[in-house]
PDB file of N, CA and C in Angstrom:
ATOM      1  N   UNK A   1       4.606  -3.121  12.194  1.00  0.00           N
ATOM      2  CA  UNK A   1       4.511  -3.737  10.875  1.00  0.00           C
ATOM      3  C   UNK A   1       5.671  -4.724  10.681  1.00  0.00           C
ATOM      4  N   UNK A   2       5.639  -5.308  10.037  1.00  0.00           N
ATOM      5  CA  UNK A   2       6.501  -6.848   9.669  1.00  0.00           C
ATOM      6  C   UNK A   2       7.652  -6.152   8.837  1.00  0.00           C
ATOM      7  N   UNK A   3       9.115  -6.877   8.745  1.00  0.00           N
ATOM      8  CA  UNK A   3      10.465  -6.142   8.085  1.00  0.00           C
ATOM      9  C   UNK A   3       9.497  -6.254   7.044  1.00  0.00           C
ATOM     10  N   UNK A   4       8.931  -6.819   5.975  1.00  0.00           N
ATOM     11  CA  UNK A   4       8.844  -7.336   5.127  1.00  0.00           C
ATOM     12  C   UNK A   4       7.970  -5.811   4.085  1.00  0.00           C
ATOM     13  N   UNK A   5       7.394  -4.895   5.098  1.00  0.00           N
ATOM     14  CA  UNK A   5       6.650  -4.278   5.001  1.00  0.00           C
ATOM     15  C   UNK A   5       7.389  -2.548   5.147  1.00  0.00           C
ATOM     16  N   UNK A   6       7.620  -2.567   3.770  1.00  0.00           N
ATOM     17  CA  UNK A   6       8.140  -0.783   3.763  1.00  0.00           C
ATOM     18  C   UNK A   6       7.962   0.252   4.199  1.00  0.00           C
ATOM     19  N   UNK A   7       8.007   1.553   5.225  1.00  0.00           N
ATOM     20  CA  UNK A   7       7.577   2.203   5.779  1.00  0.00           C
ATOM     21  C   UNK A   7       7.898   3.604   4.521  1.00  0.00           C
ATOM     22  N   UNK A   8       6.914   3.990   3.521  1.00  0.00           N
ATOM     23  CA  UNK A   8       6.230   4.745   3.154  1.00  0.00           C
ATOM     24  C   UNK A   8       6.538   6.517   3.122  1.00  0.00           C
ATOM     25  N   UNK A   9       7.045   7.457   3.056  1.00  0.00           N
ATOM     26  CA  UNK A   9       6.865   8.533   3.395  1.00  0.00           C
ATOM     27  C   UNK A   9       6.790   9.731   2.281  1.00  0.00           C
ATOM     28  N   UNK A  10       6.496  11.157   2.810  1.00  0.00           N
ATOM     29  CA  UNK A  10       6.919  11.616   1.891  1.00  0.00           C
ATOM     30  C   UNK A  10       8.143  11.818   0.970  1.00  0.00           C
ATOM     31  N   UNK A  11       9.291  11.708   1.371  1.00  0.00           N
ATOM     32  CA  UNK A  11      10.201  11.782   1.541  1.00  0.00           C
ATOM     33  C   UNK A  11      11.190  10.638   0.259  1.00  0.00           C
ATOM     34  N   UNK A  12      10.316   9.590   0.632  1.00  0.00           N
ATOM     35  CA  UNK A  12      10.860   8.265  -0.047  1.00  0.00           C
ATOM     36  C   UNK A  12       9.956   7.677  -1.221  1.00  0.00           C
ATOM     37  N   UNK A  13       8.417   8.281  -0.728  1.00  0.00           N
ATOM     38  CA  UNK A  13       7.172   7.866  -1.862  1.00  0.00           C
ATOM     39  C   UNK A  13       8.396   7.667  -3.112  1.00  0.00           C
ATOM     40  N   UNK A  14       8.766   8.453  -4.139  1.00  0.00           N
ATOM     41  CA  UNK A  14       8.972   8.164  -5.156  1.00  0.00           C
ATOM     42  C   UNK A  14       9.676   7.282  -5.735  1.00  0.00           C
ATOM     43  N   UNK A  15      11.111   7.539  -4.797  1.00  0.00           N
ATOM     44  CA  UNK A  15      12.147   6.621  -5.040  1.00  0.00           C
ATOM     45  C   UNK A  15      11.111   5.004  -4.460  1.00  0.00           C
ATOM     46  N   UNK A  16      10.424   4.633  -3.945  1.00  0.00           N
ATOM     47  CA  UNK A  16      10.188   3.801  -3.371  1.00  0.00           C
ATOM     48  C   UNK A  16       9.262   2.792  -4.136  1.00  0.00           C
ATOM     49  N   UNK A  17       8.315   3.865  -4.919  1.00  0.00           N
ATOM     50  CA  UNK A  17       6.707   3.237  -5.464  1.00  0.00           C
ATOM     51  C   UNK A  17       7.161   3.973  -7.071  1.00  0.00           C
ATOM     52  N   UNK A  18       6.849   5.126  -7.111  1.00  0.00           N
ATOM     53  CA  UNK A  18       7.102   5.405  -8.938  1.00  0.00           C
ATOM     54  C   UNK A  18       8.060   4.900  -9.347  1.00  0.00           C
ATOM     55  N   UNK A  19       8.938   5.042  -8.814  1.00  0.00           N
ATOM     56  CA  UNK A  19      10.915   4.336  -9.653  1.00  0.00           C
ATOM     57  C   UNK A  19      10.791   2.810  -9.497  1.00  0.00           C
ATOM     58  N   UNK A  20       9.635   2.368  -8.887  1.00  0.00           N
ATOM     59  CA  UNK A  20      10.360   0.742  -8.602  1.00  0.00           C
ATOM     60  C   UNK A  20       9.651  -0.328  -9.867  1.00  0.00           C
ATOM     61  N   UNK A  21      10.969  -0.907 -10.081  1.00  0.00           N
ATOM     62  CA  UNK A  21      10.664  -2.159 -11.059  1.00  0.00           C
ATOM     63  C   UNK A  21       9.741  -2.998 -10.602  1.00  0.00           C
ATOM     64  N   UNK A  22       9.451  -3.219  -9.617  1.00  0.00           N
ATOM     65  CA  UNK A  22       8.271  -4.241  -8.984  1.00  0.00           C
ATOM     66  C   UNK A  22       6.815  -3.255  -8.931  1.00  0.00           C
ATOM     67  N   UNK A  23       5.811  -4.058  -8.807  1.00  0.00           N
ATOM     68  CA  UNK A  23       4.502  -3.215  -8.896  1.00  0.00           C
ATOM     69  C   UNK A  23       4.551  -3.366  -6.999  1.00  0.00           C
ATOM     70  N   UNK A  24       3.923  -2.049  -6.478  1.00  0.00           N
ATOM     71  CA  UNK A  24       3.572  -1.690  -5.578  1.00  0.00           C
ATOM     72  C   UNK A  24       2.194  -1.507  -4.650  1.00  0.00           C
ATOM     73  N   UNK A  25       2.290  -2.203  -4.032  1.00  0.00           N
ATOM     74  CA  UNK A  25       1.059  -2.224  -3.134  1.00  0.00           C
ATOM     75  C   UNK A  25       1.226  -1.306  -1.821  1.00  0.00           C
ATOM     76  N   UNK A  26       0.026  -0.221  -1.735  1.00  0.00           N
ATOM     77  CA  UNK A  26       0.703   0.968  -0.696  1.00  0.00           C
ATOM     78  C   UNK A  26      -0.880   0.506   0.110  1.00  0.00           C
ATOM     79  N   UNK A  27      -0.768   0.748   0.939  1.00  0.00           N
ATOM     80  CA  UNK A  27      -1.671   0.853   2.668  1.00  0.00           C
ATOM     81  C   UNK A  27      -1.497   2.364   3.271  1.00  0.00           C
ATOM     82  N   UNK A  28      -2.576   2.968   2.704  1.00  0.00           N
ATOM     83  CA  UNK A  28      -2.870   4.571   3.095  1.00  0.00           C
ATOM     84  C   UNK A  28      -3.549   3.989   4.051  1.00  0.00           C
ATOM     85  N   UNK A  29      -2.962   4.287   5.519  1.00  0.00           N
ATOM     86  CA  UNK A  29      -3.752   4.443   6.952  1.00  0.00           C
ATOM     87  C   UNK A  29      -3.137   5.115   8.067  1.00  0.00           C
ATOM     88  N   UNK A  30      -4.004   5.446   8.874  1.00  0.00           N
ATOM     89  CA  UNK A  30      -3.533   5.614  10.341  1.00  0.00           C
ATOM     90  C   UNK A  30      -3.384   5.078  11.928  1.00  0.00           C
ATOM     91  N   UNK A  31      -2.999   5.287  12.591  1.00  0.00           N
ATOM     92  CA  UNK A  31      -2.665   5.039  13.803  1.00  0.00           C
ATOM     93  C   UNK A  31      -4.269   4.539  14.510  1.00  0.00           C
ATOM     94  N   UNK A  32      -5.283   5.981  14.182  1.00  0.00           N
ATOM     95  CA  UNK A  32      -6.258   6.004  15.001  1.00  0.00           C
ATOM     96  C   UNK A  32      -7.326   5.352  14.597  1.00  0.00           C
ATOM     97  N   UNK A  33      -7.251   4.359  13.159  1.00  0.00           N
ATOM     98  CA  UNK A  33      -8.157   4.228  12.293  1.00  0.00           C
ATOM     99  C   UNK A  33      -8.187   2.575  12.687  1.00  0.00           C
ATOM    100  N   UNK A  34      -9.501   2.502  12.751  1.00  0.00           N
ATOM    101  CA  UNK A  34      -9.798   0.730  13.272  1.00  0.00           C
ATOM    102  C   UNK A  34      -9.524  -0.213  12.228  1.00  0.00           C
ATOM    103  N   UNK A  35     -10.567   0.332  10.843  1.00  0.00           N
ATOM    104  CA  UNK A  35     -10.625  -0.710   9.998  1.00  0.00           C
ATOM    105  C   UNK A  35      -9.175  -1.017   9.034  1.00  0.00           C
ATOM    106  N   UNK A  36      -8.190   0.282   9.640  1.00  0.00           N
ATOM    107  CA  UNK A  36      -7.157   0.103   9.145  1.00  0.00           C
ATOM    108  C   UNK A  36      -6.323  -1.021   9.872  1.00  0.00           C
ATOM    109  N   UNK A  37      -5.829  -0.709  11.340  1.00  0.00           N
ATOM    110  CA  UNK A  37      -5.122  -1.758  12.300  1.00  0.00           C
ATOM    111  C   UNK A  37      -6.098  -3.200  11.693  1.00  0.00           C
ATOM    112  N   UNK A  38      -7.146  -3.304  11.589  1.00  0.00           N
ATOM    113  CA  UNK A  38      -8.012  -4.497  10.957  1.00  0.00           C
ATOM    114  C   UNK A  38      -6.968  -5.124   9.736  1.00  0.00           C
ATOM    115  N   UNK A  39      -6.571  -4.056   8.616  1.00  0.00           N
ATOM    116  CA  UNK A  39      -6.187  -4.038   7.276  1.00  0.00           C
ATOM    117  C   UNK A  39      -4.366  -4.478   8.024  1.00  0.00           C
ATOM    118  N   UNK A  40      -3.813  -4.876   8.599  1.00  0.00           N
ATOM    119  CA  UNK A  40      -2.382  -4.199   9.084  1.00  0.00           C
ATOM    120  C   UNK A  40      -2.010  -6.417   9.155  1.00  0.00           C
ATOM    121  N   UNK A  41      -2.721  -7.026   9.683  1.00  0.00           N
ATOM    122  CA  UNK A  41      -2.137  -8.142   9.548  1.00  0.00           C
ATOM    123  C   UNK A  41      -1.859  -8.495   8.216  1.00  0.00           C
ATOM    124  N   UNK A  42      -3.351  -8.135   7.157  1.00  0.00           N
ATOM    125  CA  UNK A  42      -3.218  -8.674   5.868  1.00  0.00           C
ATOM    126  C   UNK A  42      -2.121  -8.211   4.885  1.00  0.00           C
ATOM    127  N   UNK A  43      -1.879  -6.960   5.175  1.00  0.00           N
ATOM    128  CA  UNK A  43      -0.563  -6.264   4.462  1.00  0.00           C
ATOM    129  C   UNK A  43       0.611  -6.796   5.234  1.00  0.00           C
ATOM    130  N   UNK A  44       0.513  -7.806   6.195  1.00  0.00           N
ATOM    131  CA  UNK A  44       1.839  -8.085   6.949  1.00  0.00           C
ATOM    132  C   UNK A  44       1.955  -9.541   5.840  1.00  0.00           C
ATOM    133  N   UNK A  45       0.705 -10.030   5.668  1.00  0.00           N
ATOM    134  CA  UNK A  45       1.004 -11.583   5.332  1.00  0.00           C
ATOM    135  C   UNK A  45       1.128 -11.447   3.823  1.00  0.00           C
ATOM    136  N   UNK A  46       0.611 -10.358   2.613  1.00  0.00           N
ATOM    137  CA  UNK A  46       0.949 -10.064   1.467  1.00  0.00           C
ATOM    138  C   UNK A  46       2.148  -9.914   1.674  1.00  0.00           C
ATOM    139  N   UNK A  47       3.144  -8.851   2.185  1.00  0.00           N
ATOM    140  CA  UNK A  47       4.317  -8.274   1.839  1.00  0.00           C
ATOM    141  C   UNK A  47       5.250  -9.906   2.035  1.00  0.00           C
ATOM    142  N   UNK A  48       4.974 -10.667   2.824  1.00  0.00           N
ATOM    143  CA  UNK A  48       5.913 -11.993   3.198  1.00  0.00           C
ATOM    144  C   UNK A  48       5.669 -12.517   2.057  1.00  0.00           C
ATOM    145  N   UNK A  49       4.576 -12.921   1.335  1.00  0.00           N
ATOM    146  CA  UNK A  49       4.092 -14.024   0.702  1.00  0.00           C
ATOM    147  C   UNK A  49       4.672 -13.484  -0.510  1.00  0.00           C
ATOM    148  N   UNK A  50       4.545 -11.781  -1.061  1.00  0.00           N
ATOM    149  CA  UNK A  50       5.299 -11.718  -2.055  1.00  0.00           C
ATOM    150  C   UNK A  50       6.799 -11.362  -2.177  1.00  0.00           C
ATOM    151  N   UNK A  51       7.250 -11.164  -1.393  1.00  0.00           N
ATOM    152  CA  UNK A  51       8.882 -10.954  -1.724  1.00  0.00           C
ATOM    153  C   UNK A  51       9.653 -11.714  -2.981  1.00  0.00           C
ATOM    154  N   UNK A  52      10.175 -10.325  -3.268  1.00  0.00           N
ATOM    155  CA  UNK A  52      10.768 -10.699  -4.358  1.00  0.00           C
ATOM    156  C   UNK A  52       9.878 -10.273  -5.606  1.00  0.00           C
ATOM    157  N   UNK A  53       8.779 -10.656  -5.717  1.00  0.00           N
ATOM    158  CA  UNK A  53       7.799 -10.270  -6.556  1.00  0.00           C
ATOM    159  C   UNK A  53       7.238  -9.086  -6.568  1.00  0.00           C
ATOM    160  N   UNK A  54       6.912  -8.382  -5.748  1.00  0.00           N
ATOM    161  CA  UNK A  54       6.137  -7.490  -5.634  1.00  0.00           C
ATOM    162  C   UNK A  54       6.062  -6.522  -4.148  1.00  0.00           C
ATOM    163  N   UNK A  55       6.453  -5.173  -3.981  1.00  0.00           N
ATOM    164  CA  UNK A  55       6.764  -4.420  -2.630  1.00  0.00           C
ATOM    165  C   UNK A  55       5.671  -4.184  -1.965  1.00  0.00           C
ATOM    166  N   UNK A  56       5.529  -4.163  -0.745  1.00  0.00           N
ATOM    167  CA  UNK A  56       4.224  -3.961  -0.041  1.00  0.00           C
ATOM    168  C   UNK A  56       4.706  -2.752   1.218  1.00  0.00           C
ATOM    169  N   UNK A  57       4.174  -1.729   0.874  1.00  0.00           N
ATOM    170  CA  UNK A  57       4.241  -0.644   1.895  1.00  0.00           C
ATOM    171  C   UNK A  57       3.267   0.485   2.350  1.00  0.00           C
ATOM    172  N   UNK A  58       3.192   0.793   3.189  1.00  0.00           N
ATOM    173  CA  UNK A  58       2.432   1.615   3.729  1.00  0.00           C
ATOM    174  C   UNK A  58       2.725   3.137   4.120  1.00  0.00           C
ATOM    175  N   UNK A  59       1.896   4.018   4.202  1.00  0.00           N
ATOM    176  CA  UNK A  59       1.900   5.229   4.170  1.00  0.00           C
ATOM    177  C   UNK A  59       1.258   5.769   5.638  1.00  0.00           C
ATOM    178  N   UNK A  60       1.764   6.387   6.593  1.00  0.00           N
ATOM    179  CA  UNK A  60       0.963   6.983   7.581  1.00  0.00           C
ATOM    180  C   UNK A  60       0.040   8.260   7.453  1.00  0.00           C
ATOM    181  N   UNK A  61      -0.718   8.182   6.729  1.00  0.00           N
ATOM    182  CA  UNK A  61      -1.320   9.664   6.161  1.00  0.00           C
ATOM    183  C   UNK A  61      -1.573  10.881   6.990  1.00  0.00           C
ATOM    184  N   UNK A  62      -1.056  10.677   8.516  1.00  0.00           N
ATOM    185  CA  UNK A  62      -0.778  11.809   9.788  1.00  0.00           C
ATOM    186  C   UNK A  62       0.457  12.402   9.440  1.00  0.00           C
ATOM    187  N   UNK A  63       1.064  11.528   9.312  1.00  0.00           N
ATOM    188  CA  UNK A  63       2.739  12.149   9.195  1.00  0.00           C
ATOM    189  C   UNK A  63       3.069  12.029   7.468  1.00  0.00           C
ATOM    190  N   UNK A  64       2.187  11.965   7.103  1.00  0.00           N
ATOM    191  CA  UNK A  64       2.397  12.321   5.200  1.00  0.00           C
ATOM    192  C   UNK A  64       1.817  13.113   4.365  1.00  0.00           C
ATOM    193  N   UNK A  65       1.059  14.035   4.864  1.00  0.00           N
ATOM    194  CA  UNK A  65      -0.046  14.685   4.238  1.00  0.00           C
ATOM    195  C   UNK A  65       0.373  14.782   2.920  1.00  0.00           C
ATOM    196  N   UNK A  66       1.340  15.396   2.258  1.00  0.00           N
ATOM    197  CA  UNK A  66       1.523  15.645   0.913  1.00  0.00           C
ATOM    198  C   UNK A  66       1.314  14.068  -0.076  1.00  0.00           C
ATOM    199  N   UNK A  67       1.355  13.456   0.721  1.00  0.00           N
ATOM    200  CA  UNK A  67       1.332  12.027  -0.695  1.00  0.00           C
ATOM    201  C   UNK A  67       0.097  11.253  -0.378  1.00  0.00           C
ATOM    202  N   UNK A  68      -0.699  11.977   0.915  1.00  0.00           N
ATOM    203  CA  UNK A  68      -1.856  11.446   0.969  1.00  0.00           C
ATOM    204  C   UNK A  68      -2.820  12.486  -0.223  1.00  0.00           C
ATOM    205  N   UNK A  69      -2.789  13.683  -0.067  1.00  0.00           N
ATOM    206  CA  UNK A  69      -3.629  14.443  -0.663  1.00  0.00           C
ATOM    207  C   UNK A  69      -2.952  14.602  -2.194  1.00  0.00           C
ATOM    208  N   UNK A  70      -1.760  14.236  -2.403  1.00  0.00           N
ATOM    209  CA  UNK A  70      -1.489  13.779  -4.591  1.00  0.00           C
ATOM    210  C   UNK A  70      -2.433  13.342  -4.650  1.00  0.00           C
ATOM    211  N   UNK A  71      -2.685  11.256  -4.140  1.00  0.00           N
ATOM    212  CA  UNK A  71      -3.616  10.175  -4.558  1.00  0.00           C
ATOM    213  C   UNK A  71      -4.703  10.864  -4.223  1.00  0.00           C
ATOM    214  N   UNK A  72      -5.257  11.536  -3.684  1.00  0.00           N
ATOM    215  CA  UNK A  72      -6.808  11.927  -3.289  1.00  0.00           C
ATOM    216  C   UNK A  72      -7.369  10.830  -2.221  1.00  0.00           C
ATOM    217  N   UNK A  73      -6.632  10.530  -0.953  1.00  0.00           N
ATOM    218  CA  UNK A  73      -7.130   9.612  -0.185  1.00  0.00           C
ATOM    219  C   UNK A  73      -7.744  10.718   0.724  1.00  0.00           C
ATOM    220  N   UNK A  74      -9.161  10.505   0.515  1.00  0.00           N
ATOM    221  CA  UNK A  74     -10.413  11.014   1.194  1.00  0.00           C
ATOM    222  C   UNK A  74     -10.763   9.859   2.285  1.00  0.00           C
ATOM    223  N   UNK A  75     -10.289   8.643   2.116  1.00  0.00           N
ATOM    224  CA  UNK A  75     -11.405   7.634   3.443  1.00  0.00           C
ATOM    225  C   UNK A  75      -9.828   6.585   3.669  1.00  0.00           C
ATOM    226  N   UNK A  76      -9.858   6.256   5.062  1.00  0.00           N
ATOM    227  CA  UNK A  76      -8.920   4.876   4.972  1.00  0.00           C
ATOM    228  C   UNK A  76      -9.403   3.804   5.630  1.00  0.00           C
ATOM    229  N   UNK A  77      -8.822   2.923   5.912  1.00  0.00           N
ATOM    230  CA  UNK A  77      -7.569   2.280   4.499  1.00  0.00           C
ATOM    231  C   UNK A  77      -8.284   2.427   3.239  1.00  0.00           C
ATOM    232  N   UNK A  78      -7.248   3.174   2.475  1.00  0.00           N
ATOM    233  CA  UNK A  78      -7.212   3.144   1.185  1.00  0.00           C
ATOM    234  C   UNK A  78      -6.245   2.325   0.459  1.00  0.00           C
ATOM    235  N   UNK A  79      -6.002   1.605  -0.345  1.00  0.00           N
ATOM    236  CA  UNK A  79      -4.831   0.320  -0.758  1.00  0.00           C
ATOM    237  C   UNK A  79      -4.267   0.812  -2.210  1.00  0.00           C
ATOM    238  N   UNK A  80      -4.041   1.496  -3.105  1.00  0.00           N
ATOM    239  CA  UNK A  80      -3.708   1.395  -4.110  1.00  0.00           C
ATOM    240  C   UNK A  80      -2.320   0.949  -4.568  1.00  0.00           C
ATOM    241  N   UNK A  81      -2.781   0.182  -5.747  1.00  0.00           N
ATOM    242  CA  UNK A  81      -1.559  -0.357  -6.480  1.00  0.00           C
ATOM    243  C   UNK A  81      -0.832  -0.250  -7.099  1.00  0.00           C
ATOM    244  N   UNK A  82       0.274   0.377  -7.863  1.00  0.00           N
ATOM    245  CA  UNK A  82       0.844   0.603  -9.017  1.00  0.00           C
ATOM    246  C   UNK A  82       1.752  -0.127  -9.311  1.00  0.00           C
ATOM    247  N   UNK A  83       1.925   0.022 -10.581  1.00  0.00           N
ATOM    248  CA  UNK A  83       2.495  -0.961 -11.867  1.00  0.00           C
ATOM    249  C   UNK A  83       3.333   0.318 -12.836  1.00  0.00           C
ATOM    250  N   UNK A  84       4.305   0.009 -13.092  1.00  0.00           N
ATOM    251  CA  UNK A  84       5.264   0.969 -13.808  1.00  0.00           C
ATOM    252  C   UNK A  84       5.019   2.348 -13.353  1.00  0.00           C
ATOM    253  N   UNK A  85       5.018   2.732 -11.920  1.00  0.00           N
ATOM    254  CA  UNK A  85       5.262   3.839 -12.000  1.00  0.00           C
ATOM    255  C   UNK A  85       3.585   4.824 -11.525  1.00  0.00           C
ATOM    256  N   UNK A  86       2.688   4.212 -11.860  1.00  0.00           N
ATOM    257  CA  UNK A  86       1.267   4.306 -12.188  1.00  0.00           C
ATOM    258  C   UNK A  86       0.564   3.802 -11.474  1.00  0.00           C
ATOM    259  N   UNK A  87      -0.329   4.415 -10.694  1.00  0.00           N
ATOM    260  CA  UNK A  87      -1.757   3.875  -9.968  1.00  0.00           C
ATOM    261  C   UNK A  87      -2.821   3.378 -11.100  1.00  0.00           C
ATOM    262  N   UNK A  88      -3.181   1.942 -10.920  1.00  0.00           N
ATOM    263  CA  UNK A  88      -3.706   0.824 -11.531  1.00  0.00           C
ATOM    264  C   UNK A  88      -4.942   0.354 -11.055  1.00  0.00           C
ATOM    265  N   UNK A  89      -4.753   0.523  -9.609  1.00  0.00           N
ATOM    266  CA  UNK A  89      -6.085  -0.781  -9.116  1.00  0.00           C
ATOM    267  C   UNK A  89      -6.083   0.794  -7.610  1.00  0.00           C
ATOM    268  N   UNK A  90      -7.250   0.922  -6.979  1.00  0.00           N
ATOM    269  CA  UNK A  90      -7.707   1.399  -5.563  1.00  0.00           C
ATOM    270  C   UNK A  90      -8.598   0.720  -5.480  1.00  0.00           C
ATOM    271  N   UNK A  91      -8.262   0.412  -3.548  1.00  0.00           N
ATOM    272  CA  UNK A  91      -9.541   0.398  -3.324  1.00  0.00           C
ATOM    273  C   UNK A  91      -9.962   0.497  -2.208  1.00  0.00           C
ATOM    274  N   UNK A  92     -11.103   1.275  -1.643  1.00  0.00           N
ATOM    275  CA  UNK A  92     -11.388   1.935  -0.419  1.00  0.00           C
ATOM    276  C   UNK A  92     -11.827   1.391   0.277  1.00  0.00           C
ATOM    277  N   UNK A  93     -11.637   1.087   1.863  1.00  0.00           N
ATOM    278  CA  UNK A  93     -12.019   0.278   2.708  1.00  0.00           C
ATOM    279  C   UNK A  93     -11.726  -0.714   3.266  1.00  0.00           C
ATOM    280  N   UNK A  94     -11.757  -1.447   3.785  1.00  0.00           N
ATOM    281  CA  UNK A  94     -11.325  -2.620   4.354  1.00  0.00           C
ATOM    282  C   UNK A  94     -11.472  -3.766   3.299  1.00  0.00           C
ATOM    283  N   UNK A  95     -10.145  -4.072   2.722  1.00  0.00           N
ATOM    284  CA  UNK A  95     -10.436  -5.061   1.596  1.00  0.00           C
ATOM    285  C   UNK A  95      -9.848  -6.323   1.947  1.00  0.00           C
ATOM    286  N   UNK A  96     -10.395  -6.876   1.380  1.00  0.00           N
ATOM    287  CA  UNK A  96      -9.952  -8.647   1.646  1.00  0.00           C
ATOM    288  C   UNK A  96      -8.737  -8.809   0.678  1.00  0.00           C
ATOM    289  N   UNK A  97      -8.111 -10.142   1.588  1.00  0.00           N
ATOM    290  CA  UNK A  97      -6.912 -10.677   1.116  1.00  0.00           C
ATOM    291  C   UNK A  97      -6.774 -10.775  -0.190  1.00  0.00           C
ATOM    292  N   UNK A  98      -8.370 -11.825  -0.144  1.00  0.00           N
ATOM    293  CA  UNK A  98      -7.898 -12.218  -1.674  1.00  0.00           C
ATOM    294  C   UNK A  98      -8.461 -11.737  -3.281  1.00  0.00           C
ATOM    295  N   UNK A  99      -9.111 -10.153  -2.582  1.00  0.00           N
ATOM    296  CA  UNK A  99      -9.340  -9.477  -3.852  1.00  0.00           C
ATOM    297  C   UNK A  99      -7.715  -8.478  -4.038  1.00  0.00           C
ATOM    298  N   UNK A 100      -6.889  -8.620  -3.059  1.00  0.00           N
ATOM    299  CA  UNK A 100      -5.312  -7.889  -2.947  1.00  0.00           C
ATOM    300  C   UNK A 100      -4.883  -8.849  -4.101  1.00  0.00           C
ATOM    301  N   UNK A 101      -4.736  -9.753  -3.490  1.00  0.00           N
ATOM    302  CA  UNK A 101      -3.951 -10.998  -4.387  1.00  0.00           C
ATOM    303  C   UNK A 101      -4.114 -11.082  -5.390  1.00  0.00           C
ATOM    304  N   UNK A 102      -5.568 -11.083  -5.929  1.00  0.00           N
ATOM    305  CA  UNK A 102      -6.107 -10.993  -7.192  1.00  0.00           C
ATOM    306  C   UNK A 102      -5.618 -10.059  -7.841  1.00  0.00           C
ATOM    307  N   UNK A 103      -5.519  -8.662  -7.549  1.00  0.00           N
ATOM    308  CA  UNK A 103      -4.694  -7.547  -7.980  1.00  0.00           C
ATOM    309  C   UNK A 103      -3.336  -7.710  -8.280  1.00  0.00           C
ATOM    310  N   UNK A 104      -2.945  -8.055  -7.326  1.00  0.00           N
ATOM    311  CA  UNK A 104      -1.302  -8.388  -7.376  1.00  0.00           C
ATOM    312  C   UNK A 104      -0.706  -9.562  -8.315  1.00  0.00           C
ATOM    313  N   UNK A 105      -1.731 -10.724  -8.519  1.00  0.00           N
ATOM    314  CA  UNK A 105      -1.514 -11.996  -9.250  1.00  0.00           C
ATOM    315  C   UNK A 105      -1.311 -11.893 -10.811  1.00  0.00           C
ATOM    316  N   UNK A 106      -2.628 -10.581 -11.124  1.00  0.00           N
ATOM    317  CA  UNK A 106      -3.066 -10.214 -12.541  1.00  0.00           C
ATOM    318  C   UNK A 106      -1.664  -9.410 -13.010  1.00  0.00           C
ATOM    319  N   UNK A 107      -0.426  -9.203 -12.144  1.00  0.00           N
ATOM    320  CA  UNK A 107       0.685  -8.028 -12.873  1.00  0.00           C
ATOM    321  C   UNK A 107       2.281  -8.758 -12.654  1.00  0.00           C
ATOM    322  N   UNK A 108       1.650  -9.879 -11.608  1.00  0.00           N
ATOM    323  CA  UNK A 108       2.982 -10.500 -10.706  1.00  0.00           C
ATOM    324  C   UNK A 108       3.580 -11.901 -11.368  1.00  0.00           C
TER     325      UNK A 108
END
């Protein structure tokens, strides 16, 4: 993943995504998951494009189980967003750039 792009855990979830003044864009995926590595450039070229504005990080849901199963991520990539603290926008599957952006534009 790109510097630009936060590495996610249980450990850090909070301090990282609930506490942060910027709205958060998280990438629930795995290693073994296609349409995720698919999802892995576009979260490389969001997290660049917003710096400063807005954090972009990802979650390994193998090595995170507890903050995969809080959100209820049943399918991945799963993308959800939060804004003060708060999940705002999900969305399941392989999503395009520029319905991310759109998300991210409407808070950023």
């Amino acid at each position: 993943m790109a510097d630009s792009v936060v590495e996610l855990t249980d450990d850090n979830f909070e301090t990282e995504v609930t506490q942060s003044s910027q709205p958060v864009l998280v990438d629930f995926w795995a290693e073994w998951c296609g349409p995720c590595r698919m999802m892995a450039p576009i979260i490389e070229e969001l997290a660049e494009e917003y710096v400063g504005k807005a954090k972009i990080g990802n979650v390994d849901t193998d090595k995170n189980r507890d903050t995969a199963v809080k959100f209820g991520i049943s399918a991945i990539p799963t993308t959800i967003l939060f804004h003060n603290g708060e999940a705002t926008k999900k969305f399941v599957g392989l999503t395009s750039k520029r319905d991310l952006k759109a998300a991210l534009d409407e808070i950023t």
